[in-house]
C-alpha atoms as a PDB file:
ATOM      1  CA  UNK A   1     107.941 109.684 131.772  1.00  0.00           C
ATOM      2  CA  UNK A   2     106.381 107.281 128.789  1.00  0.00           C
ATOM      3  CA  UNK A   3     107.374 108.698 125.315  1.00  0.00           C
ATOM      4  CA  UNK A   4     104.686 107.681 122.647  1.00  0.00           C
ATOM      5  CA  UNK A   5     106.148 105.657 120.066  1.00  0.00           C
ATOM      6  CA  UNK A   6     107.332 106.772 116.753  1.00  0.00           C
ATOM      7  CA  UNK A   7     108.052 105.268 113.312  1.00  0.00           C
ATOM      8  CA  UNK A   8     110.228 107.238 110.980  1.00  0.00           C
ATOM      9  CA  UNK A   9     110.810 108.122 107.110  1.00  0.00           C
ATOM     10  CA  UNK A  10     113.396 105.292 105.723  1.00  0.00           C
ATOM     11  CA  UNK A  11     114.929 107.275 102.531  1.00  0.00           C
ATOM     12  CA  UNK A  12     115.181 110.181 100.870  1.00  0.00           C
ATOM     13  CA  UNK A  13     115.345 114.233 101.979  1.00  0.00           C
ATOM     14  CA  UNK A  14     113.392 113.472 104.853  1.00  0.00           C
ATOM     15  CA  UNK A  15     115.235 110.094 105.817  1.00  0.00           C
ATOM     16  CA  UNK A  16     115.087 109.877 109.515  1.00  0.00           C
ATOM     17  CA  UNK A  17     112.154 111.923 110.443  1.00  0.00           C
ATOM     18  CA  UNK A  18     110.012 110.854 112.889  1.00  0.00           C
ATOM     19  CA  UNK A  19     106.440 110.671 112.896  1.00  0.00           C
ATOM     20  CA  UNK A  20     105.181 110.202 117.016  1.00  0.00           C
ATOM     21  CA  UNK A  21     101.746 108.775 116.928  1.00  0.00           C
ATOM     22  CA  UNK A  22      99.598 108.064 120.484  1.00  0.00           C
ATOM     23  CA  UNK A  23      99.095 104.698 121.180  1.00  0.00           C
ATOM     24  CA  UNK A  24      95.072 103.428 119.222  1.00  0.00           C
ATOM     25  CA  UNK A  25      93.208 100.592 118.714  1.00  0.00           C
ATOM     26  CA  UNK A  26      92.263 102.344 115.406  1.00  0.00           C
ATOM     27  CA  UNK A  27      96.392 102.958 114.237  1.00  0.00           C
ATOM     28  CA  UNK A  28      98.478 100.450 113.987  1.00  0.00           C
ATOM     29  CA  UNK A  29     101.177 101.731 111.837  1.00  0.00           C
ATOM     30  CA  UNK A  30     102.910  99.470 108.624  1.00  0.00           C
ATOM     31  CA  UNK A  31     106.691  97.933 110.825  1.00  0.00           C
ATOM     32  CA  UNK A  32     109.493  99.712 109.517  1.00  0.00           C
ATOM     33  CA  UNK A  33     110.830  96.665 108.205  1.00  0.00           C
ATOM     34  CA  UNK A  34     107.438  96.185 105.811  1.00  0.00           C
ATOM     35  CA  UNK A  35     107.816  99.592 104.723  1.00  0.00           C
ATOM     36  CA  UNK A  36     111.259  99.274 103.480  1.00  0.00           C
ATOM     37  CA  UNK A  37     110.137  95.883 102.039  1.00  0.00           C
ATOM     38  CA  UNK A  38     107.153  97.576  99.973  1.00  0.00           C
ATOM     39  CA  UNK A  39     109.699 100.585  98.896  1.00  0.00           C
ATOM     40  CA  UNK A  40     112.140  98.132  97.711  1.00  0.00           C
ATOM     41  CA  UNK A  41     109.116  96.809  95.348  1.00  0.00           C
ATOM     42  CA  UNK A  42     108.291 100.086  94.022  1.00  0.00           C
ATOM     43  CA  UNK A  43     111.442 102.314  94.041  1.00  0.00           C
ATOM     44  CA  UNK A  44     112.020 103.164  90.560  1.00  0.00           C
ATOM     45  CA  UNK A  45     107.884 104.072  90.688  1.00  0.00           C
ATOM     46  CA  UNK A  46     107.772 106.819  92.931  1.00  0.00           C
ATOM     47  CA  UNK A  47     109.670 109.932  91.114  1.00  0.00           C
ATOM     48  CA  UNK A  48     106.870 112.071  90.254  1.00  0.00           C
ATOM     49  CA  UNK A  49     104.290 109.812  90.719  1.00  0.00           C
ATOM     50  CA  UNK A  50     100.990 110.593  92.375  1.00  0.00           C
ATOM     51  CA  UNK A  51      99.793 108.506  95.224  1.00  0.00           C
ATOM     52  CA  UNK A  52      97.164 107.491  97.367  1.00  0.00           C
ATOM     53  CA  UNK A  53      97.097 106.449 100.943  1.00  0.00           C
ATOM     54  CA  UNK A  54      94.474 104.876 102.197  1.00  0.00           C
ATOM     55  CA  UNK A  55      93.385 104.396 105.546  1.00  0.00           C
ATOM     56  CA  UNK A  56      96.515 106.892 106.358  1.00  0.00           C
ATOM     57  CA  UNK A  57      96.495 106.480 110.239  1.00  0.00           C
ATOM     58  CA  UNK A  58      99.966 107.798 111.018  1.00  0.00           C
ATOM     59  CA  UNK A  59     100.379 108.652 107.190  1.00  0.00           C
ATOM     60  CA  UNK A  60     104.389 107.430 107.198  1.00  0.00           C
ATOM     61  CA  UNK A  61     103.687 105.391 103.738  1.00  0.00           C
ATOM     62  CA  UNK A  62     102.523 108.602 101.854  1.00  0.00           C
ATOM     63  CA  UNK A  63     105.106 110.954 103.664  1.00  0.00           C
ATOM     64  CA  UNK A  64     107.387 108.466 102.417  1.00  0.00           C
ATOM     65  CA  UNK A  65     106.651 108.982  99.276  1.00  0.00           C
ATOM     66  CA  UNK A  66     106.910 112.657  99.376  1.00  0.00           C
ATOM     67  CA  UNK A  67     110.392 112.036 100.758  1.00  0.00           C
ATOM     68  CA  UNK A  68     111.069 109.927  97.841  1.00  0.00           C
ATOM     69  CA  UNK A  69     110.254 112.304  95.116  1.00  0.00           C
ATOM     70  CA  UNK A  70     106.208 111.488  94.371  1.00  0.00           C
ATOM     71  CA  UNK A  71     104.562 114.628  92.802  1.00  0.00           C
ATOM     72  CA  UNK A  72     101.387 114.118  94.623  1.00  0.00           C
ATOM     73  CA  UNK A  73     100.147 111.947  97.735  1.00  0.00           C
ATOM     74  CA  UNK A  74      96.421 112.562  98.641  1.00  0.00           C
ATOM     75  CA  UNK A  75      96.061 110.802 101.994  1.00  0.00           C
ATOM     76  CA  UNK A  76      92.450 109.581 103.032  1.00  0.00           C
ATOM     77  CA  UNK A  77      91.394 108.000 106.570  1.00  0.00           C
ATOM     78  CA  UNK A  78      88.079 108.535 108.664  1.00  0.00           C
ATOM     79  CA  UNK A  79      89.302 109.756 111.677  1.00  0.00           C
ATOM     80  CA  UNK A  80      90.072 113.559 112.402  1.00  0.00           C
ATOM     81  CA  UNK A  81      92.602 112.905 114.757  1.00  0.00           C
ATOM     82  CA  UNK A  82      94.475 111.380 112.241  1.00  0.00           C
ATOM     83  CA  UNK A  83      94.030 113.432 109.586  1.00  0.00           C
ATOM     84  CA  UNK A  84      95.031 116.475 111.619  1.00  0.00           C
ATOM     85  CA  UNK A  85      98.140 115.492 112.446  1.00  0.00           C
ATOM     86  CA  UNK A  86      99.149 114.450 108.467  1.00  0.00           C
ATOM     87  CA  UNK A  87      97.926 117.728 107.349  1.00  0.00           C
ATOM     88  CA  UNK A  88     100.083 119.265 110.468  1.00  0.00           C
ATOM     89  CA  UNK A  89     103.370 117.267 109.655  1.00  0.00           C
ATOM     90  CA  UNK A  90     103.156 118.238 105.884  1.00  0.00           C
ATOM     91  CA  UNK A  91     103.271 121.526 106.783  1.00  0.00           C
ATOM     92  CA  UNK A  92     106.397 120.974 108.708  1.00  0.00           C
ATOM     93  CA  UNK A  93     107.890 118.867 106.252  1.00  0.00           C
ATOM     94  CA  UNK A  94     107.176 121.749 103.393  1.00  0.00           C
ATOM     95  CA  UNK A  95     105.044 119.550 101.638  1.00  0.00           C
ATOM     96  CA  UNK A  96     101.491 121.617 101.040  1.00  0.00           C
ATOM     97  CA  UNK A  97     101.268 121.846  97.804  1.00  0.00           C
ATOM     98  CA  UNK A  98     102.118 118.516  97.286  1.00  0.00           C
ATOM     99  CA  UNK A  99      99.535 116.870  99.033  1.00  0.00           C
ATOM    100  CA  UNK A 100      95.547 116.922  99.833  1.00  0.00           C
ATOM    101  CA  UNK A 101      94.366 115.337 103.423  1.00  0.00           C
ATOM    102  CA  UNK A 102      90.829 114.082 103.131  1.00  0.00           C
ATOM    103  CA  UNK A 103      88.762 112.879 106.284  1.00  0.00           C
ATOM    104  CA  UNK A 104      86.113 110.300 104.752  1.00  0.00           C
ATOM    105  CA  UNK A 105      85.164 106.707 105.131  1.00  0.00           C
ATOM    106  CA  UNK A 106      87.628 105.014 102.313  1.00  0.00           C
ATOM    107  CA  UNK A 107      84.654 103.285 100.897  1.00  0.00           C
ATOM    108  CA  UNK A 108      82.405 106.722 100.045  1.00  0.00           C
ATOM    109  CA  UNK A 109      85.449 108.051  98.944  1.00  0.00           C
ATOM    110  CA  UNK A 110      86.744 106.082  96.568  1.00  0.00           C
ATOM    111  CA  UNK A 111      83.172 105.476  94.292  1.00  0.00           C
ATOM    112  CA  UNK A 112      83.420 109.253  94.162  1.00  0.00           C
ATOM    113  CA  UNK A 113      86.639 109.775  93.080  1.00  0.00           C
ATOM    114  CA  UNK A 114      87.902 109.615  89.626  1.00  0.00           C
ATOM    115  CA  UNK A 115      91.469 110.155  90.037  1.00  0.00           C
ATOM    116  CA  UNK A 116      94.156 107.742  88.703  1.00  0.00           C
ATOM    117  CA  UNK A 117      97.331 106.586  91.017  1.00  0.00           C
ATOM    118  CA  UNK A 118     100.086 105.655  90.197  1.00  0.00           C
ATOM    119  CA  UNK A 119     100.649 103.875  93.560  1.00  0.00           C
ATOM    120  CA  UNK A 120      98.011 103.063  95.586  1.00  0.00           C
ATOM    121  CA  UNK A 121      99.157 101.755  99.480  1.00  0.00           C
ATOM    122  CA  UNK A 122      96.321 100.444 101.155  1.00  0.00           C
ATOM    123  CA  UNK A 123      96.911  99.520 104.958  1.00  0.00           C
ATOM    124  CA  UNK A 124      93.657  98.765 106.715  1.00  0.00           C
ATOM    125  CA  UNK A 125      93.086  98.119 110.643  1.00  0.00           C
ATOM    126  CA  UNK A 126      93.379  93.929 110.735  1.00  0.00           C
ATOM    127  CA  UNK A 127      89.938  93.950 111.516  1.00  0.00           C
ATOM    128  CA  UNK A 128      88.608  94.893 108.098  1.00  0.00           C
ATOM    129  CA  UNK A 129      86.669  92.868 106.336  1.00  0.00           C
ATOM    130  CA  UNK A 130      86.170  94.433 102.835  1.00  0.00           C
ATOM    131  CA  UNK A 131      89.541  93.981 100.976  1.00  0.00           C
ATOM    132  CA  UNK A 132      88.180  92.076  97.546  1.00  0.00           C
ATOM    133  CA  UNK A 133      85.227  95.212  97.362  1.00  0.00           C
ATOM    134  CA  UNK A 134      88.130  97.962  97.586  1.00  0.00           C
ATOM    135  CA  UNK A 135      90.176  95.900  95.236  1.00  0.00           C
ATOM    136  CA  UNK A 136      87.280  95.988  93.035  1.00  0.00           C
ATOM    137  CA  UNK A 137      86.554  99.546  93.233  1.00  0.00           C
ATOM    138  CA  UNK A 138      90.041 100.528  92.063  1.00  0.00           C
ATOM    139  CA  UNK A 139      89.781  97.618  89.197  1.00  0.00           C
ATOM    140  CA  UNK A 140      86.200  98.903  88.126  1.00  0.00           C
ATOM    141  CA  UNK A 141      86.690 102.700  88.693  1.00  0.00           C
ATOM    142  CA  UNK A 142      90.186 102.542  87.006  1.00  0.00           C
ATOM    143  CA  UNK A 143      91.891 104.368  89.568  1.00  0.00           C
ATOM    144  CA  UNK A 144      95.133 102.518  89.111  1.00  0.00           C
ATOM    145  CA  UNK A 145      97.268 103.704  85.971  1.00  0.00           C
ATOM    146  CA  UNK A 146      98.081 101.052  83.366  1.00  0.00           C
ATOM    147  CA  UNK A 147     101.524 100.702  85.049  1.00  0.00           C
ATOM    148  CA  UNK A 148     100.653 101.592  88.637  1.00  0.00           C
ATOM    149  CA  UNK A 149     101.121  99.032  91.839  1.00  0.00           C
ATOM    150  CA  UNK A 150      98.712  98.860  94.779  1.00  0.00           C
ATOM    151  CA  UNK A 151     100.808  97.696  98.141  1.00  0.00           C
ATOM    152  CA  UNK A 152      98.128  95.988  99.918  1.00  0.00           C
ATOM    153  CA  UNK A 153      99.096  95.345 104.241  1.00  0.00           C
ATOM    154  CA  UNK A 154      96.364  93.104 105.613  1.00  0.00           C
ATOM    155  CA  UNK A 155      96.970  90.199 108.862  1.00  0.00           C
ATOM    156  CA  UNK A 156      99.267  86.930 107.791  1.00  0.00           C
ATOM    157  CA  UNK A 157      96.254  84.921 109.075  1.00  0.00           C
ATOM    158  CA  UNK A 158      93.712  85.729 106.591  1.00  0.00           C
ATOM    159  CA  UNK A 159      93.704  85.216 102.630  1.00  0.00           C
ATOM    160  CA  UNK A 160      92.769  87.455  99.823  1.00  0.00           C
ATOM    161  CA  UNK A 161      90.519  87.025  96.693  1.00  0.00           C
ATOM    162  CA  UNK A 162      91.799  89.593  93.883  1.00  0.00           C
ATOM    163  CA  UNK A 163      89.755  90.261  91.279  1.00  0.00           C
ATOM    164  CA  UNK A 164      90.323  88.522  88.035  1.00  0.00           C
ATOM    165  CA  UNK A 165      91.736  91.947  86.472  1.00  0.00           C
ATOM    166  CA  UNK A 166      94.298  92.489  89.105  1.00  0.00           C
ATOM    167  CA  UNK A 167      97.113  90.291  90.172  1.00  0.00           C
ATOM    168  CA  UNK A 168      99.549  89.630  93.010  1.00  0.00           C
ATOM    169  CA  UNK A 169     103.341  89.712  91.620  1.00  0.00           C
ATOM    170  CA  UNK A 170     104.818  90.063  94.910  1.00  0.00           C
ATOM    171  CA  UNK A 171     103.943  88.759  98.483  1.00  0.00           C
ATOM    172  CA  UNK A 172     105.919  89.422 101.821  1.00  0.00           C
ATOM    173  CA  UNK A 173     104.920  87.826 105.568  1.00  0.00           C
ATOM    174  CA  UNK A 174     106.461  89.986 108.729  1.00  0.00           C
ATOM    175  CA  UNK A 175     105.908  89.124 111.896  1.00  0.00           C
ATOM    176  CA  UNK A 176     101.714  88.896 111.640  1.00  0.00           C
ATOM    177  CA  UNK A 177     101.454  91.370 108.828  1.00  0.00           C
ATOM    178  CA  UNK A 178     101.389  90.407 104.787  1.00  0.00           C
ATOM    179  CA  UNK A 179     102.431  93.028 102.240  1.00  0.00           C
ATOM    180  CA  UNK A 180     101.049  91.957  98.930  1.00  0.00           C
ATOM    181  CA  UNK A 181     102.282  94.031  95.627  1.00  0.00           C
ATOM    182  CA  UNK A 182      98.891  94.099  93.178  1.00  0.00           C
ATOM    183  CA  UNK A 183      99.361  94.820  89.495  1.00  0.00           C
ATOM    184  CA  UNK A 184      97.023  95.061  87.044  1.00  0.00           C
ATOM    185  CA  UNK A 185      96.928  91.693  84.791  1.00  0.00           C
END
């Protein structure tokens, strides 16, 4: 009998969990060895920090943050499927009241929010187009604090245009994924 794979929470109380996702087109899930890449980065950012993870998928980034020590993680992705399960394995992991699950297009969501992050992971399927507009919306909506760090996963192949107010500090190739730490300027 085929198991489904899993990827699992790297550090903190919940090191070692793991989080068993069905095979998708649509979910294709940050590598373990990105993840720990983009937590070194931001490590001494998470304690009580809030976060937001966009397109969530399997929702490992923001869990891992939870795990971590963040405050708050508000996790945001289109598809009900997926945001089922998150809600479902933050109620396992005793994390409720910590978190809000939100099943929207990223887009809509984000010109009506007017929340600030303090991280802000943003791991689309390779096939997206729109990373300068969403990198815009965070820069023109302010939803990055003054010190916050966006952790940007998009394909190796393709480049990025930040916007003028943002910058890249950090940049990280694996395999054919690129994790890009974004700062404001």
């Amino acid at each position: 009998m085929k198991t489904n794979p899993s990827i699992r929470i790297i550090s903190g109380s919940n090191k070692g969990f793991k989080i068993n996702f069905k095979p998708s087109s649509k979910l294709r899930p940050t590598s373990d060895r990105l993840k720990k890449i983009a937590f070194d980065w931001v490590q001494f950012n998470i304690l009580d920090s809030n976060c937001l993870d966009l397109f969530a998928g399997t929702g490992s980034l923001g869990l891992e943050c939870l795990s971590r020590s963040a405050s708050k993680v508000t996790f945001v992705d289109h598809t009900k499927d997926h945001i089922n399960k998150i809600d479902k394995l933050t109620g396992e992991l005793n994390y409720k009241d910590k978190c809000e699950c939100i099943r929207a297009d990223v887009s809509a969501w984000m010109h009506g929010n007017e929340e600030v992050f303090d991280l802000i992971f943003m791991d689309p399927p390779y096939e997206f187009k729109d990373y300068e507009i969403l990198l815009q919306t965070i820069a023109l909506n302010k939803l990055l604090s003054k010190n916050g760090f966006i952790f940007l996963e998009h394909a190796a192949r393709i480049s990025i245009n930040i916007p003028d107010t943002l910058k890249a500090i950090r940049e990280k190739k694996v395999g054919e994924a690129k994790g890009q730490l974004i700062q404001w300027k």
